[in-house]
PDB file of N, CA and C in Angstrom:
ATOM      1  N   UNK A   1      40.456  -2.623 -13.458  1.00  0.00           N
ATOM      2  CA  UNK A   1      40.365  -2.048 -12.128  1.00  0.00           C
ATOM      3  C   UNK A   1      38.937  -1.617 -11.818  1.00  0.00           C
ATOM      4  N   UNK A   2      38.682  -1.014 -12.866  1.00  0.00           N
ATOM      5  CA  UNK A   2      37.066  -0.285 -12.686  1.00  0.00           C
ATOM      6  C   UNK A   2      35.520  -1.402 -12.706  1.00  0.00           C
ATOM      7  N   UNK A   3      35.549  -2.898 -13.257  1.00  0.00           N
ATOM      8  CA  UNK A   3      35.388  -3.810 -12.613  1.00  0.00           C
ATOM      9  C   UNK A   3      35.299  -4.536 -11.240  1.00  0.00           C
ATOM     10  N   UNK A   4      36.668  -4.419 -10.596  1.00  0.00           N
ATOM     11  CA  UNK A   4      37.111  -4.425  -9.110  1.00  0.00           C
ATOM     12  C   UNK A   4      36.012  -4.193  -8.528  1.00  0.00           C
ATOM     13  N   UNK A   5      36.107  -2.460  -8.633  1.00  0.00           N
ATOM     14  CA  UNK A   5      35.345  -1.286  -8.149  1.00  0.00           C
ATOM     15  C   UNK A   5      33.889  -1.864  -7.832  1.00  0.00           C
ATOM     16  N   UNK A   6      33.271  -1.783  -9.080  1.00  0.00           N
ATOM     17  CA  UNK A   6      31.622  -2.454  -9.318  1.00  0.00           C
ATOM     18  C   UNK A   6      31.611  -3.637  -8.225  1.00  0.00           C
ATOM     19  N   UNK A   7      32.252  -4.717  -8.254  1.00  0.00           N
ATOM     20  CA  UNK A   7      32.228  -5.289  -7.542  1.00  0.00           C
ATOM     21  C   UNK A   7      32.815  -5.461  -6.315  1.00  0.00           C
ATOM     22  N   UNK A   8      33.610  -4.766  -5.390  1.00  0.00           N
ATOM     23  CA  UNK A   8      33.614  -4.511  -4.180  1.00  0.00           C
ATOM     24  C   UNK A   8      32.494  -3.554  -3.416  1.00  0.00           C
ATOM     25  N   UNK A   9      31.807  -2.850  -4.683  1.00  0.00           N
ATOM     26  CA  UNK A   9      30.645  -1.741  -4.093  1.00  0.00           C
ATOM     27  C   UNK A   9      29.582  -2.623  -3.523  1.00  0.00           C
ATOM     28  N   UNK A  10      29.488  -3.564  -4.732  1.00  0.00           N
ATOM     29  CA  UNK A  10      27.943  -4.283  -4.331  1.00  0.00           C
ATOM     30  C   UNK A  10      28.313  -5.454  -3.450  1.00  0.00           C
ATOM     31  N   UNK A  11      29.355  -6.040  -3.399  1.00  0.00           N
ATOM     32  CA  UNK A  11      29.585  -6.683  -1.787  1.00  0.00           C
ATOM     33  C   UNK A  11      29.223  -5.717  -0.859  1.00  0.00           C
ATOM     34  N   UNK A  12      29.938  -4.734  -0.693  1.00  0.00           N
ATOM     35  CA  UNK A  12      29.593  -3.496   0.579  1.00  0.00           C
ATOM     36  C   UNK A  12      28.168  -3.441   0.830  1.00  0.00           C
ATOM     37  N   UNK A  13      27.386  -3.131  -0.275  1.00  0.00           N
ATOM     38  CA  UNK A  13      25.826  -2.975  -0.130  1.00  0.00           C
ATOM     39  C   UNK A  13      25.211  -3.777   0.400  1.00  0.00           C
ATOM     40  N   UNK A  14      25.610  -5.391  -0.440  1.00  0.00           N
ATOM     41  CA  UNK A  14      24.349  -6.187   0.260  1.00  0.00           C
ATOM     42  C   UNK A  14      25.489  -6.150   1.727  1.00  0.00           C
ATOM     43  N   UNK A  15      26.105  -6.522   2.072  1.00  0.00           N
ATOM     44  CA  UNK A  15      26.921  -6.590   3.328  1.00  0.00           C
ATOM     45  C   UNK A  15      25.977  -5.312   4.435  1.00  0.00           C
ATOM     46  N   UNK A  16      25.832  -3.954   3.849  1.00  0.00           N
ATOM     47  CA  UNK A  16      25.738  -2.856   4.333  1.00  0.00           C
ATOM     48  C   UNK A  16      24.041  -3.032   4.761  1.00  0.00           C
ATOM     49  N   UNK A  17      23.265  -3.818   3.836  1.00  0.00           N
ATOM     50  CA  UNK A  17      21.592  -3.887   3.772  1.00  0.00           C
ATOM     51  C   UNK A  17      21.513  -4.503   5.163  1.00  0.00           C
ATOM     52  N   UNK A  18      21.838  -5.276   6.142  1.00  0.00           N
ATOM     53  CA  UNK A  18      21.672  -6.545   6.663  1.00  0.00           C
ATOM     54  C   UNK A  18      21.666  -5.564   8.169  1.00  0.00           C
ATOM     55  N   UNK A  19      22.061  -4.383   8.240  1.00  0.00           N
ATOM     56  CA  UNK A  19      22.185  -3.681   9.252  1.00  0.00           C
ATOM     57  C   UNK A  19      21.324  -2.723   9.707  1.00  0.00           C
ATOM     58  N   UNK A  20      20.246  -2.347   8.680  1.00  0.00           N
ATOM     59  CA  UNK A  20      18.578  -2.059   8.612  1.00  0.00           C
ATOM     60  C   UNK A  20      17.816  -3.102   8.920  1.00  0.00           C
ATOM     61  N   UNK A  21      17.121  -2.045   9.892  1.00  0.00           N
ATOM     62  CA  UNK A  21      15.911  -2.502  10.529  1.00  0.00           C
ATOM     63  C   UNK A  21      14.308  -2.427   9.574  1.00  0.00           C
ATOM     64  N   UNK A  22      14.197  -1.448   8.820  1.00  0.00           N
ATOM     65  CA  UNK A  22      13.424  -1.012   7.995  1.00  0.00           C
ATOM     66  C   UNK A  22      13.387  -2.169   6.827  1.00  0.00           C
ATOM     67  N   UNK A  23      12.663  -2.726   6.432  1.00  0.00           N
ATOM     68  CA  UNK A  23      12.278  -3.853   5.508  1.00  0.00           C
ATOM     69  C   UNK A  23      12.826  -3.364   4.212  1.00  0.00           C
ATOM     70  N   UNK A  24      12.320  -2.345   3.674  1.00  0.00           N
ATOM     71  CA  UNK A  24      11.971  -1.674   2.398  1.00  0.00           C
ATOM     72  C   UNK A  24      13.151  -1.177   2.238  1.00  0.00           C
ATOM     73  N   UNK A  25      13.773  -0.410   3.045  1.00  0.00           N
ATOM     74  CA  UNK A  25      15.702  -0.240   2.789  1.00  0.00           C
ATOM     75  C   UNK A  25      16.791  -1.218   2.856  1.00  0.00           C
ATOM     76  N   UNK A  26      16.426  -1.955   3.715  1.00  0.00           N
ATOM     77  CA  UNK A  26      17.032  -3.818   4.117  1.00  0.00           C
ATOM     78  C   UNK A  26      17.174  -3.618   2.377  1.00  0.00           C
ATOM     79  N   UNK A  27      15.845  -4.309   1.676  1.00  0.00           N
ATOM     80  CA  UNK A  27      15.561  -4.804   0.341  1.00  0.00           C
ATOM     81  C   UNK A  27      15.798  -4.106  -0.416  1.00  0.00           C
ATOM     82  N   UNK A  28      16.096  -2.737  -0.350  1.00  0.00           N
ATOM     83  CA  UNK A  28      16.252  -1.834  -1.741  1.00  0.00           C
ATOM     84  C   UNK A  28      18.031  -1.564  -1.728  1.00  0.00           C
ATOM     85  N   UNK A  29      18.790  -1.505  -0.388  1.00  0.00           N
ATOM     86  CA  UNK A  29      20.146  -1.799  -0.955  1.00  0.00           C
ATOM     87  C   UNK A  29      20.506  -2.690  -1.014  1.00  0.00           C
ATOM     88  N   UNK A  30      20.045  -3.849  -0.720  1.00  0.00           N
ATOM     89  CA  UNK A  30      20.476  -5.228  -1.207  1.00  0.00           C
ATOM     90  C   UNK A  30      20.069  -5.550  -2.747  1.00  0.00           C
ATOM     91  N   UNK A  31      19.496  -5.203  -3.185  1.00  0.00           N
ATOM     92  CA  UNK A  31      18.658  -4.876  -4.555  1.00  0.00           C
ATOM     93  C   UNK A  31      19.904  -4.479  -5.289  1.00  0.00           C
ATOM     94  N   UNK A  32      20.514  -2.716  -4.642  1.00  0.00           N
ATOM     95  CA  UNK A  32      21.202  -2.288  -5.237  1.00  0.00           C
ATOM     96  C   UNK A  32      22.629  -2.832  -5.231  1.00  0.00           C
ATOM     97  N   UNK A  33      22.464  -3.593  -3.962  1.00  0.00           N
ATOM     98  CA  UNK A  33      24.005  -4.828  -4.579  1.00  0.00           C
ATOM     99  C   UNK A  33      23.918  -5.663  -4.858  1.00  0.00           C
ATOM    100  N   UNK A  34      22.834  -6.353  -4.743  1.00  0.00           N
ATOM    101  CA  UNK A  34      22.790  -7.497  -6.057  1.00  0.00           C
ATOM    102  C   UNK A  34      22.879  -6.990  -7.470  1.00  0.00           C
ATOM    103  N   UNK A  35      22.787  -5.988  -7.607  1.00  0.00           N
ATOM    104  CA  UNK A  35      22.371  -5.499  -8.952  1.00  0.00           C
ATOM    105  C   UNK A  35      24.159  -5.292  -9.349  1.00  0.00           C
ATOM    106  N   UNK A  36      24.853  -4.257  -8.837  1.00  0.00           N
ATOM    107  CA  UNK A  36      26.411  -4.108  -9.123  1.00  0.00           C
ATOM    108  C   UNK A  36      26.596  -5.783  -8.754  1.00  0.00           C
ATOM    109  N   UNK A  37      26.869  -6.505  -8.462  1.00  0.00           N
ATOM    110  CA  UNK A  37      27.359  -7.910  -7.652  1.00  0.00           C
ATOM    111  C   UNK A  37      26.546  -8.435  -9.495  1.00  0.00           C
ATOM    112  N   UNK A  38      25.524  -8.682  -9.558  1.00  0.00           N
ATOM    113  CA  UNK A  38      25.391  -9.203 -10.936  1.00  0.00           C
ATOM    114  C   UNK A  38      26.114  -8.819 -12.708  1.00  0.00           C
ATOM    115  N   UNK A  39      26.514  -7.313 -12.060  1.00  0.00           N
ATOM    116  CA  UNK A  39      26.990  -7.033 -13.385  1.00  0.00           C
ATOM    117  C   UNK A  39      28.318  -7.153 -13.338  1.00  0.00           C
ATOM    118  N   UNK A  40      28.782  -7.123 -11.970  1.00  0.00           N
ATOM    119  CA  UNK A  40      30.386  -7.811 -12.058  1.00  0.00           C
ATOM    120  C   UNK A  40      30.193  -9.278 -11.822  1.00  0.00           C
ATOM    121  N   UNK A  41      29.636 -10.209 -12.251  1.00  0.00           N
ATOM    122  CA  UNK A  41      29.439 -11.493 -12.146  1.00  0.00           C
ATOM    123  C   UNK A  41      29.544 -11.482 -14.216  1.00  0.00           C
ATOM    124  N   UNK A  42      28.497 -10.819 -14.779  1.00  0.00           N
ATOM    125  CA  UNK A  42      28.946 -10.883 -16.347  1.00  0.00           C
ATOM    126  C   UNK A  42      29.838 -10.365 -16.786  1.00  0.00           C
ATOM    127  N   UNK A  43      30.347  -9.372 -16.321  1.00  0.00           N
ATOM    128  CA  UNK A  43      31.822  -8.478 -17.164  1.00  0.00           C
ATOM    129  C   UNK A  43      32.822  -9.340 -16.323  1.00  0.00           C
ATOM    130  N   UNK A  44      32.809 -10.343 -15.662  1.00  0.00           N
ATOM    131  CA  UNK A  44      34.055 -10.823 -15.643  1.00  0.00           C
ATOM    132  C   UNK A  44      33.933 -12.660 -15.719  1.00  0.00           C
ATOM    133  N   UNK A  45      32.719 -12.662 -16.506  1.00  0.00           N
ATOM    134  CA  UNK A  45      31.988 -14.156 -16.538  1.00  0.00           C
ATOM    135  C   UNK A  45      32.180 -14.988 -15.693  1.00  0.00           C
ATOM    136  N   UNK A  46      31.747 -14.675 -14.721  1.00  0.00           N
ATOM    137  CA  UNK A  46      32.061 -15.581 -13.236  1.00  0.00           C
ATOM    138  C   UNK A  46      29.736 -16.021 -13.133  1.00  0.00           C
ATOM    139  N   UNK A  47      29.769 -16.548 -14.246  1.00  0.00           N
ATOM    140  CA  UNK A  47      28.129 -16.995 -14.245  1.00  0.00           C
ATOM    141  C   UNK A  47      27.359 -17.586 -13.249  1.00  0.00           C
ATOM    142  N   UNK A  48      28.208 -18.301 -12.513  1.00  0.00           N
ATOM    143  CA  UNK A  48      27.400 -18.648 -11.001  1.00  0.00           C
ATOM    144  C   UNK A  48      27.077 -17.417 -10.009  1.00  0.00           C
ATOM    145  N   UNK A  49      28.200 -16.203  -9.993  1.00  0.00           N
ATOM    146  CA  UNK A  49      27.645 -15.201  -9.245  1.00  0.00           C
ATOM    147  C   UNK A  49      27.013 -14.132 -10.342  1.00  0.00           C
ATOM    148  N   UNK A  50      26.816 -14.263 -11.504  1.00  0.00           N
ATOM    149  CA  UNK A  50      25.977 -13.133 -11.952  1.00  0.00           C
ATOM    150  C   UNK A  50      24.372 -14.359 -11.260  1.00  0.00           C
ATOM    151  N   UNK A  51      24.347 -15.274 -12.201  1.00  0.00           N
ATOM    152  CA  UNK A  51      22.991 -15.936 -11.705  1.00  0.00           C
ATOM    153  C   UNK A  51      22.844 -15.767 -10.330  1.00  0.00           C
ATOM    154  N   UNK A  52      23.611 -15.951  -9.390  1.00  0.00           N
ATOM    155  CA  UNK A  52      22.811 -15.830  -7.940  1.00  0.00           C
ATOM    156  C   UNK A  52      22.219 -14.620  -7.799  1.00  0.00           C
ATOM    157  N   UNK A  53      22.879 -13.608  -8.652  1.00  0.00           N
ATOM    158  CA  UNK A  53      22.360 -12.194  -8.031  1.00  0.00           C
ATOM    159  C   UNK A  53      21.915 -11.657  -8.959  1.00  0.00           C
ATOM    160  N   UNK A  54      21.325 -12.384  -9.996  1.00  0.00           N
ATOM    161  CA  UNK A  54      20.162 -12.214 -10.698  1.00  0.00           C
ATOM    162  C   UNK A  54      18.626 -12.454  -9.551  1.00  0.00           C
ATOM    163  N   UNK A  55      19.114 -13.753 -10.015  1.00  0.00           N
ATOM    164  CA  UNK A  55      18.275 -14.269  -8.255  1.00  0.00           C
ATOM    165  C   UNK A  55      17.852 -13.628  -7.355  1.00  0.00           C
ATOM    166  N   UNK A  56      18.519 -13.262  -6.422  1.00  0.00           N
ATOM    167  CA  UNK A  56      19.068 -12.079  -5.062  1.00  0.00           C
ATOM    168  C   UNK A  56      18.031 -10.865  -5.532  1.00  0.00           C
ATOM    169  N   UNK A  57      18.397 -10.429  -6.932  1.00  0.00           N
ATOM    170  CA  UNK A  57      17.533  -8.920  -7.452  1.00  0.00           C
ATOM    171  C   UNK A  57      15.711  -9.507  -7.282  1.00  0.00           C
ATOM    172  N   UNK A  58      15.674 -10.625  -8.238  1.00  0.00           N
ATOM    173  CA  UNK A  58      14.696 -10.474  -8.845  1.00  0.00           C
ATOM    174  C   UNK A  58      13.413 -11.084  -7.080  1.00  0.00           C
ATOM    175  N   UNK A  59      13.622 -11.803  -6.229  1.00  0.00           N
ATOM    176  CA  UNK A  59      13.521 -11.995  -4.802  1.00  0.00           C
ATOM    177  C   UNK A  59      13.109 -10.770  -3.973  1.00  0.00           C
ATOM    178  N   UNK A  60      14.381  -9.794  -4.279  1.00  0.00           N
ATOM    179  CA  UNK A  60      14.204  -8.364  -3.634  1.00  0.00           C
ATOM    180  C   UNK A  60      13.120  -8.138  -4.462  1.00  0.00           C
ATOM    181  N   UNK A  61      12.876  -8.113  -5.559  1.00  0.00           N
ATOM    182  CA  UNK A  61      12.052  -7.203  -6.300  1.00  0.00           C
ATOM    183  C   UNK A  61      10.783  -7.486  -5.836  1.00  0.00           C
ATOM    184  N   UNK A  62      10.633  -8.981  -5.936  1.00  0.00           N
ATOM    185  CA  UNK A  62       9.113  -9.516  -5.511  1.00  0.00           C
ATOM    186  C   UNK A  62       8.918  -9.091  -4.125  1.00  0.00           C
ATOM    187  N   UNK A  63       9.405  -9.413  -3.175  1.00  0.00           N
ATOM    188  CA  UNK A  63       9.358  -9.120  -1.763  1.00  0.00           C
ATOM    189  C   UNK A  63       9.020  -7.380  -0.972  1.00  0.00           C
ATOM    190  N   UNK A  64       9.630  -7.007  -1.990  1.00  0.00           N
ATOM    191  CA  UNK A  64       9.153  -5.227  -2.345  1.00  0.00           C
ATOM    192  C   UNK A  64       8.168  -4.958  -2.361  1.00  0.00           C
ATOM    193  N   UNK A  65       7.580  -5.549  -3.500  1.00  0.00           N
ATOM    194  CA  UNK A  65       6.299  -5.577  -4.235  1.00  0.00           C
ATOM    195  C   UNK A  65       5.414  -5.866  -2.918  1.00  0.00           C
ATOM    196  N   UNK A  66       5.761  -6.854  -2.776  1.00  0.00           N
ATOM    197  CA  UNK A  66       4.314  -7.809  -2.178  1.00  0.00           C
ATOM    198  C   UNK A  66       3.827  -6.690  -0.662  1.00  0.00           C
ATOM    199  N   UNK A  67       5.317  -6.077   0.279  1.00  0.00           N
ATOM    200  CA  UNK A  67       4.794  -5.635   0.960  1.00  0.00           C
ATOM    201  C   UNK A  67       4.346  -4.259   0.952  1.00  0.00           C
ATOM    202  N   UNK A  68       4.784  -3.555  -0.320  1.00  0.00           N
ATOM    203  CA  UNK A  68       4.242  -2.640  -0.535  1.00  0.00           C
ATOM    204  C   UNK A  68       2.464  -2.538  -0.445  1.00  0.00           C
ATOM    205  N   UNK A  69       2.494  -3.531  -1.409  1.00  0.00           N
ATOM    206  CA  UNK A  69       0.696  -4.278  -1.999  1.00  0.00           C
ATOM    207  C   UNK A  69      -0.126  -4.161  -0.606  1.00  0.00           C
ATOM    208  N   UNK A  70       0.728  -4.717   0.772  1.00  0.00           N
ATOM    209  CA  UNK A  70       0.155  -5.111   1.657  1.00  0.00           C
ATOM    210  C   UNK A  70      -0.277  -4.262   2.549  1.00  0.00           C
ATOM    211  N   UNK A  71       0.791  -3.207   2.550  1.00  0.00           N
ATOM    212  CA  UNK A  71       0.558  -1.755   3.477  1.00  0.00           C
ATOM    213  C   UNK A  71      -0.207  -1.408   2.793  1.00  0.00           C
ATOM    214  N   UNK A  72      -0.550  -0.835   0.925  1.00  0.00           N
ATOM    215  CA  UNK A  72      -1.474  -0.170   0.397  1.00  0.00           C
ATOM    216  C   UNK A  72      -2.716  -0.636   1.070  1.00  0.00           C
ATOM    217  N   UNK A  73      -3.116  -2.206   0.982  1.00  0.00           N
ATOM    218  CA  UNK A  73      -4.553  -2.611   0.993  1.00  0.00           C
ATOM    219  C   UNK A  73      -4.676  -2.201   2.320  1.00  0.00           C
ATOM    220  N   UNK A  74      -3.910  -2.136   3.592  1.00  0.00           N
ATOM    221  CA  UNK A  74      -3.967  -1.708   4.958  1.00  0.00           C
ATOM    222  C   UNK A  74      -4.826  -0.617   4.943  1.00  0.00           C
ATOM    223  N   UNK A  75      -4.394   0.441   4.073  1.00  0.00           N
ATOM    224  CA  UNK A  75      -5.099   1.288   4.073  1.00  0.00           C
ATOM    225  C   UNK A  75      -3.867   2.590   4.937  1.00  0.00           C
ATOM    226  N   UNK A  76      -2.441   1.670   5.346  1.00  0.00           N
ATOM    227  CA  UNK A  76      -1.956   2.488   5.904  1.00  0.00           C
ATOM    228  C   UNK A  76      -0.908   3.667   4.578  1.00  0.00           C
ATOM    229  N   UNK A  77      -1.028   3.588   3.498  1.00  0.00           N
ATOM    230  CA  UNK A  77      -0.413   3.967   2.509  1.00  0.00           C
ATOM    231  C   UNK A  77       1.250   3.329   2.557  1.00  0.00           C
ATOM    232  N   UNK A  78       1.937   4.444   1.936  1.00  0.00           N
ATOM    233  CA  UNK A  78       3.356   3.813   1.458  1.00  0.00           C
ATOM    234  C   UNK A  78       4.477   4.561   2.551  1.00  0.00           C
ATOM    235  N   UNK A  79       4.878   4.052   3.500  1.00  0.00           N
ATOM    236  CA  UNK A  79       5.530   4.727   4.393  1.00  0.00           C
ATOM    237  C   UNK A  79       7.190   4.238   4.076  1.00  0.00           C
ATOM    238  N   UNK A  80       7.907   4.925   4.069  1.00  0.00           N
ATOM    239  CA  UNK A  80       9.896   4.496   3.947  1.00  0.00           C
ATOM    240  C   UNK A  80      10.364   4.817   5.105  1.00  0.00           C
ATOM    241  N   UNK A  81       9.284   5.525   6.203  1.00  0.00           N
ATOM    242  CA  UNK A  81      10.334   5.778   7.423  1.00  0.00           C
ATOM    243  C   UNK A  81       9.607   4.576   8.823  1.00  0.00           C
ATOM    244  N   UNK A  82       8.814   4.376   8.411  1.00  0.00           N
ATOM    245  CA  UNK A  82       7.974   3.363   9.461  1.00  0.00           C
ATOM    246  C   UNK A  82       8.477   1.922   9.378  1.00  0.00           C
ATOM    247  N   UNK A  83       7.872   1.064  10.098  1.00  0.00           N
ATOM    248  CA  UNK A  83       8.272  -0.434   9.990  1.00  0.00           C
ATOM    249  C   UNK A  83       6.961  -0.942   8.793  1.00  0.00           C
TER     250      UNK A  83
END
C-alpha cells in the first residue's frame, strides 16, 4: 500500500509542477516527482518508469543549474520569487 502512496504522490507533483509560472518551482517539484515517481518505478520494478524519471530528475537538475548560473552571471543574484 505504502508503495501506492510514493507513487500516486509523485504523479500529483509532477502533474502539480506544470501549473507554475516560476521556472525554478515548475523544476524543483517536478524534480520532487520525478524523484518519488523513480523510486516507485524500482520498488515495484516497473524499469521503464524508474529510467524515465531518472531522466525527468537528472534534466530538472541540469536545467536548474544552468539558469541559476545565468541569473548569477546577470549579476541579478538568486531570486525564488521573481521570473
Amino acid at each position: 500500500m505504502w508503495i501506492e502512496i510514493i507513487g500516486y504522490v509523485g504523479m500529483a507533483l509532477v502533474i502539480l509542477s506544470f501549473l507554475f509560472k516560476n521556472i525554478i518551482l515548475l523544476r524543483s517539484v517536478n524534480l520532487a516527482g520525478a524523484i518519488l515517481s523513480m523510486l516507485y518505478g524500482f520498488l515495484t520494478t516497473t524499469y521503464p518508469t524508474a529510467f524515465l524519471n531518472v531522466t525527468l530528475a537528472t534534466i530538472n537538475i541540469v536545467f536548474i543549474v544552468i539558469y541559476l548560473v545565468k541569473k548569477y552571471k546577470k549579476g541579478k543574484g538568486i531570486q525564488v520569487d521573481g521570473n
